[in-house]
PDB file of N, CA and C in Angstrom:
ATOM      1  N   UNK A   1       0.828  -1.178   0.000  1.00  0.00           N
ATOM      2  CA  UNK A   1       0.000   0.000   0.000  1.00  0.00           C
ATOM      3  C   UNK A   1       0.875   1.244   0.000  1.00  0.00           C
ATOM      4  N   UNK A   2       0.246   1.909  -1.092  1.00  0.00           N
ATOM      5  CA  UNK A   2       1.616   3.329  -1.043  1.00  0.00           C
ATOM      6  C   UNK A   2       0.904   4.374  -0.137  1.00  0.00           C
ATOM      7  N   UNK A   3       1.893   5.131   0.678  1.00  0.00           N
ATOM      8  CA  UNK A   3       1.496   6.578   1.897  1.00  0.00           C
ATOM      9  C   UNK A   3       0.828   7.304   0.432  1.00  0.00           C
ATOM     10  N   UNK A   4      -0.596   7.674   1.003  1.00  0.00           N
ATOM     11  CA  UNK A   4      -0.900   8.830  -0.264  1.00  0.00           C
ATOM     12  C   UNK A   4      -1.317  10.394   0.893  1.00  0.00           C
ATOM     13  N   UNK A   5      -0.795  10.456   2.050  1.00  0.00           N
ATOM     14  CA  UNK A   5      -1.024  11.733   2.503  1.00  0.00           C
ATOM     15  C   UNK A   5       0.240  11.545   3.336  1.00  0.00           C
ATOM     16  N   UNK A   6       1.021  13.056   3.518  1.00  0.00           N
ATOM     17  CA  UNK A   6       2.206  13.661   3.939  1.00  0.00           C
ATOM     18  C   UNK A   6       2.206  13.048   5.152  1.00  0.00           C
ATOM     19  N   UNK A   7       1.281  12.838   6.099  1.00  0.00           N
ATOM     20  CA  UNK A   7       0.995  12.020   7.521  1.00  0.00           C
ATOM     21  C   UNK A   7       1.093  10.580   7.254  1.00  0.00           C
ATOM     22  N   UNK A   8       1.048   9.987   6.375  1.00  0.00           N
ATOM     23  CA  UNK A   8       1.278   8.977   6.359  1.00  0.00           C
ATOM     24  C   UNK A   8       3.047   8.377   6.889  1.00  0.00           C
ATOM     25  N   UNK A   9       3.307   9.318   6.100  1.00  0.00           N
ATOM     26  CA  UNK A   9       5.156   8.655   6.255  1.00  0.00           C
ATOM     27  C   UNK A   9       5.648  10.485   6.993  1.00  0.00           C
ATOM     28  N   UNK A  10       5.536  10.883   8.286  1.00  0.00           N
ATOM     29  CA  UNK A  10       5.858  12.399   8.482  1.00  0.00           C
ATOM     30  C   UNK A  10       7.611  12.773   8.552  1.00  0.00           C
ATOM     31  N   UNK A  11       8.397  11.656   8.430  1.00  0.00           N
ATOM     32  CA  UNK A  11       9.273  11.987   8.853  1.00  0.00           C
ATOM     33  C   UNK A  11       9.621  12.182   7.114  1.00  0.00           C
ATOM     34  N   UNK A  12       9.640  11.466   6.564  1.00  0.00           N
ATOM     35  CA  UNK A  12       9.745  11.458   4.597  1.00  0.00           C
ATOM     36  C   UNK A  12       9.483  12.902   4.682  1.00  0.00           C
ATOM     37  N   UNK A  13       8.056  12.800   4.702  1.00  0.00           N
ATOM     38  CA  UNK A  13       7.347  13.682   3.948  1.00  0.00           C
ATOM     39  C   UNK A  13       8.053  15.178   4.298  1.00  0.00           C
ATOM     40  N   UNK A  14       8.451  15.460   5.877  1.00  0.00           N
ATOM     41  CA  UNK A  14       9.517  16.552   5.645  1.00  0.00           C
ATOM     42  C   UNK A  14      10.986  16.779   5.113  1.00  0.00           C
ATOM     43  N   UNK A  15      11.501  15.332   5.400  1.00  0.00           N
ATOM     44  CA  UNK A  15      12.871  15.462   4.748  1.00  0.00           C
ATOM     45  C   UNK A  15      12.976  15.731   2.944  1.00  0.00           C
ATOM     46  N   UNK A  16      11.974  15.615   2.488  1.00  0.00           N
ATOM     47  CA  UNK A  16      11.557  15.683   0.651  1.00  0.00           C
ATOM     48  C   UNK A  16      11.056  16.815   0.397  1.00  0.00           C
ATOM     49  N   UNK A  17       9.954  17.914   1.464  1.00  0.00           N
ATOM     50  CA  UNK A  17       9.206  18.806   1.581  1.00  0.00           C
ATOM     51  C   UNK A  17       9.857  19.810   1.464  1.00  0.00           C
ATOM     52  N   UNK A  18       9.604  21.119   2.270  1.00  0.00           N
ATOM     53  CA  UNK A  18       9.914  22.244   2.339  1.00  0.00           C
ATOM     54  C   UNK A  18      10.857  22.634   3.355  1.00  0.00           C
ATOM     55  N   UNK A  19      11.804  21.239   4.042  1.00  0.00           N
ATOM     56  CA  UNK A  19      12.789  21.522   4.655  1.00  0.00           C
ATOM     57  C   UNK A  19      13.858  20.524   4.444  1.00  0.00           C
ATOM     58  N   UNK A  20      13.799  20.245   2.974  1.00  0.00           N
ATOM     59  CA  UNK A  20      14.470  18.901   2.098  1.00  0.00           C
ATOM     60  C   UNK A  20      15.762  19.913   2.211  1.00  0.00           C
ATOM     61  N   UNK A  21      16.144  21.220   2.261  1.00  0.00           N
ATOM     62  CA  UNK A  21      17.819  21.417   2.931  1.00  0.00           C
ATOM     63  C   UNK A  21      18.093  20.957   3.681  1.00  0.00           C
ATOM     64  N   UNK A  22      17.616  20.424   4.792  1.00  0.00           N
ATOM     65  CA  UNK A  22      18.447  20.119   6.151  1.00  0.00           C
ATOM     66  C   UNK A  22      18.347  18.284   6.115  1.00  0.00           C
ATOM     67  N   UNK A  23      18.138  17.958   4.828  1.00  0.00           N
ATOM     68  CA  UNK A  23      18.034  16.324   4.775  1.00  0.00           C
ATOM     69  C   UNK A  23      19.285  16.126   4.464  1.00  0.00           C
ATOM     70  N   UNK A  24      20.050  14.992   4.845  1.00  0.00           N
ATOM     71  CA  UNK A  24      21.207  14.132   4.372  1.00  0.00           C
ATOM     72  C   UNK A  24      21.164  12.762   4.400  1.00  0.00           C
ATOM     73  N   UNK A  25      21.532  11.788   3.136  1.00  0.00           N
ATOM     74  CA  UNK A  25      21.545  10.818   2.587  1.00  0.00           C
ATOM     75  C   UNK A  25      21.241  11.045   1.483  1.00  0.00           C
ATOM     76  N   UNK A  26      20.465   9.860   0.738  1.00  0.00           N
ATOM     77  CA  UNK A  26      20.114  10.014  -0.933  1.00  0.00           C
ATOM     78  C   UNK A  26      18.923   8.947  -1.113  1.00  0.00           C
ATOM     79  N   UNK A  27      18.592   8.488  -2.225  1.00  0.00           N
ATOM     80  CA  UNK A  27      17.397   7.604  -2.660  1.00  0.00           C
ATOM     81  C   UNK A  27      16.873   7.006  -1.494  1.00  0.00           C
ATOM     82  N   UNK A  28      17.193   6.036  -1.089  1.00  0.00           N
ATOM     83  CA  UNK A  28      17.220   5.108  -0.117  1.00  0.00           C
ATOM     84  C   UNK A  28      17.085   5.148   0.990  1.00  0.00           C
ATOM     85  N   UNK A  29      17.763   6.077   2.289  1.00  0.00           N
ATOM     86  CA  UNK A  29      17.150   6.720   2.917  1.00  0.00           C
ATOM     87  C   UNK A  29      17.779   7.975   3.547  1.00  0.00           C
ATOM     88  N   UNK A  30      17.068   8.645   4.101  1.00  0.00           N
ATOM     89  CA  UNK A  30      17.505  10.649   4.379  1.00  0.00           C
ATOM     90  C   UNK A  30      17.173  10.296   6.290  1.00  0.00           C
ATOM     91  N   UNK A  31      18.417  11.050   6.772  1.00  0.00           N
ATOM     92  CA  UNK A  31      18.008  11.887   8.160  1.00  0.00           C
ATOM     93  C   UNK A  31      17.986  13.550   8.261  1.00  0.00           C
ATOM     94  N   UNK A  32      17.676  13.682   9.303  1.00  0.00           N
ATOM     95  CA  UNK A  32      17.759  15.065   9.050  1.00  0.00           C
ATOM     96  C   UNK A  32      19.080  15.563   9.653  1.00  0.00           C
ATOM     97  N   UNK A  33      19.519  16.626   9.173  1.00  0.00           N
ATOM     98  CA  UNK A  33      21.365  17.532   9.943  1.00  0.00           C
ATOM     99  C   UNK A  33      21.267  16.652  11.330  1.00  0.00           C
ATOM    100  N   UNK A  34      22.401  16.844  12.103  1.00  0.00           N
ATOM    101  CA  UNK A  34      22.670  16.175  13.334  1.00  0.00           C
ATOM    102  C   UNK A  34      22.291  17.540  14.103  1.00  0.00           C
ATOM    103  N   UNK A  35      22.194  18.704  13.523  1.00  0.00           N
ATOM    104  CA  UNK A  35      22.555  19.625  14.381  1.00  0.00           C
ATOM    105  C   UNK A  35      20.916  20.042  15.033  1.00  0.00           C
ATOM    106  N   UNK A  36      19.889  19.768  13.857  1.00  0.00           N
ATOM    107  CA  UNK A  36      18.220  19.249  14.083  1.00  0.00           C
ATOM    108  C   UNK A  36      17.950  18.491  14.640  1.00  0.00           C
ATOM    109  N   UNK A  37      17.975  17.186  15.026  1.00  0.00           N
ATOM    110  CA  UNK A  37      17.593  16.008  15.755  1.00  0.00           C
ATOM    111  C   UNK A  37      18.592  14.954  15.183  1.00  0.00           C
ATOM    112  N   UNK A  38      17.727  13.965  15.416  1.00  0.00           N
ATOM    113  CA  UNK A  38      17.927  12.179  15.244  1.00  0.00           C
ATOM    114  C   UNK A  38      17.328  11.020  14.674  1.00  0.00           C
ATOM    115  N   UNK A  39      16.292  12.170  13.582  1.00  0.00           N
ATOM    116  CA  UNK A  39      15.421  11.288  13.185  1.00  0.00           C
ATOM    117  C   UNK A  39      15.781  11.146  11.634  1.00  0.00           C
ATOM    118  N   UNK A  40      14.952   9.787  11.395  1.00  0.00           N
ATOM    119  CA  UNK A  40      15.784   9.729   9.865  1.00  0.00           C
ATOM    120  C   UNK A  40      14.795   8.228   9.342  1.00  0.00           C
ATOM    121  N   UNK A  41      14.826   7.666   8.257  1.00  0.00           N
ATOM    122  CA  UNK A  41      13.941   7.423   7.411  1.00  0.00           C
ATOM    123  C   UNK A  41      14.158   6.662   6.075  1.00  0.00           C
ATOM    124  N   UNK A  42      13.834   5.576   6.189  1.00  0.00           N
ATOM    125  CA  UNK A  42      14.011   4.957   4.608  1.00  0.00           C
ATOM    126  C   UNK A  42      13.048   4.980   3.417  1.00  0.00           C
ATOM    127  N   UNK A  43      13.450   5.116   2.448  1.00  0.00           N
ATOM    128  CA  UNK A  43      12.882   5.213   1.760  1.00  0.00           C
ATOM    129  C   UNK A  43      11.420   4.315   1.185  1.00  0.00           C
ATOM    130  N   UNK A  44      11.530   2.570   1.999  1.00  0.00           N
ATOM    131  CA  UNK A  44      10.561   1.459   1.962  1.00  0.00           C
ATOM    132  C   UNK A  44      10.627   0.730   2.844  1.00  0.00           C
ATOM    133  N   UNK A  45       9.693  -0.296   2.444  1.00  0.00           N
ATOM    134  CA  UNK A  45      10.094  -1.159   3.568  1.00  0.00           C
ATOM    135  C   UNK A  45      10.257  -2.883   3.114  1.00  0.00           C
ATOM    136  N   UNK A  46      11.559  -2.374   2.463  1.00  0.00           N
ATOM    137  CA  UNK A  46      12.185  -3.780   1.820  1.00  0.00           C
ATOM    138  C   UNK A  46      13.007  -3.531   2.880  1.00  0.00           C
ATOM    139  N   UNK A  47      13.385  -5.644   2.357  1.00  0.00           N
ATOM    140  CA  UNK A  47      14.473  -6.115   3.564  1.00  0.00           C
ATOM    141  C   UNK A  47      15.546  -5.580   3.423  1.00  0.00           C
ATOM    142  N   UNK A  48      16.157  -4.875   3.135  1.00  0.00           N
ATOM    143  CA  UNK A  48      17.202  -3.705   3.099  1.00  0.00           C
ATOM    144  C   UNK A  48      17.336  -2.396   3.704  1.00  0.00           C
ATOM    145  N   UNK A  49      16.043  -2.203   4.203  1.00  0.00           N
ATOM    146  CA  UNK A  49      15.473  -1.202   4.768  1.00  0.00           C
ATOM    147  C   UNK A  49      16.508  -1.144   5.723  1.00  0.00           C
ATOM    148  N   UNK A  50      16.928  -1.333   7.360  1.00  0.00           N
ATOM    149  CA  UNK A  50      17.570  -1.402   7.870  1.00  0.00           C
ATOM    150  C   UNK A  50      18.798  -1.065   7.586  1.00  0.00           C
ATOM    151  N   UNK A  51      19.588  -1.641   6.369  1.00  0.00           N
ATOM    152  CA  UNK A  51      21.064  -1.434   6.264  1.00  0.00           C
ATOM    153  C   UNK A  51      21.180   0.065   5.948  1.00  0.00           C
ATOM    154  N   UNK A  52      20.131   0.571   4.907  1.00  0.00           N
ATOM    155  CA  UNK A  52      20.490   2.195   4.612  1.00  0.00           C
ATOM    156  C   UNK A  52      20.172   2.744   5.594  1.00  0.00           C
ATOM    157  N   UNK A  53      19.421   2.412   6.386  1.00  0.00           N
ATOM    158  CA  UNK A  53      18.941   3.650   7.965  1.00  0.00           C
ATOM    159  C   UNK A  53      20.423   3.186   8.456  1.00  0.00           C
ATOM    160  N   UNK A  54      21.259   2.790   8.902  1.00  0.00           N
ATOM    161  CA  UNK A  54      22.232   2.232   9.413  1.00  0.00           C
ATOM    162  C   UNK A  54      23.313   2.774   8.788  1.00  0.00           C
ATOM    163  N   UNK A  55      23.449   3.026   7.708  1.00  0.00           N
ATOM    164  CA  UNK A  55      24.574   3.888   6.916  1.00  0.00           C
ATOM    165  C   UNK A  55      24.211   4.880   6.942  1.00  0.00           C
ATOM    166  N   UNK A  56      23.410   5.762   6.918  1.00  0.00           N
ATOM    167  CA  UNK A  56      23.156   6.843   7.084  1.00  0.00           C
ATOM    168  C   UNK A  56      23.136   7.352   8.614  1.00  0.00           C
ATOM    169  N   UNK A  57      23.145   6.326   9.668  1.00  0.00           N
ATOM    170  CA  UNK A  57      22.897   6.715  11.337  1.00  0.00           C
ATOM    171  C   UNK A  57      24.947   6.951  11.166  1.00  0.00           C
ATOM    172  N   UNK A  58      25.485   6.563  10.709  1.00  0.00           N
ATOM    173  CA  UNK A  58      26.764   6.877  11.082  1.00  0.00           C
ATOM    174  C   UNK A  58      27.420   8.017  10.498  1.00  0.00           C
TER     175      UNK A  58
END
């Protein structure tokens, strides 16, 4: 089932949105600056999911 409203996925939906400057990573998955929080986000939820949140947490 795909998110079809911004609440669906909120942490996406801002890192892509109107504060997609302060996102870092790429396709797969984005956190936000370290200097903003700790939150961060993959892009799906394939079994891979995990490894890019994990490269991107470091």
């Amino acid at each position: 089932m795909a998110a079809t409203h911004p609440l669906d996925r909120p942490i996406r939906s801002m890192l892509t949105g109107r504060r997609a400057h302060l996102a870092e990573g790429g396709a797969r998955a984005l956190r936000i600056d370290r200097s903003y929080g700790v939150f961060g986000v993959a892009a799906d939820a394939g079994e891979r999911r995990e490894m890019h949140v994990l490269v991107i947490a470091k």
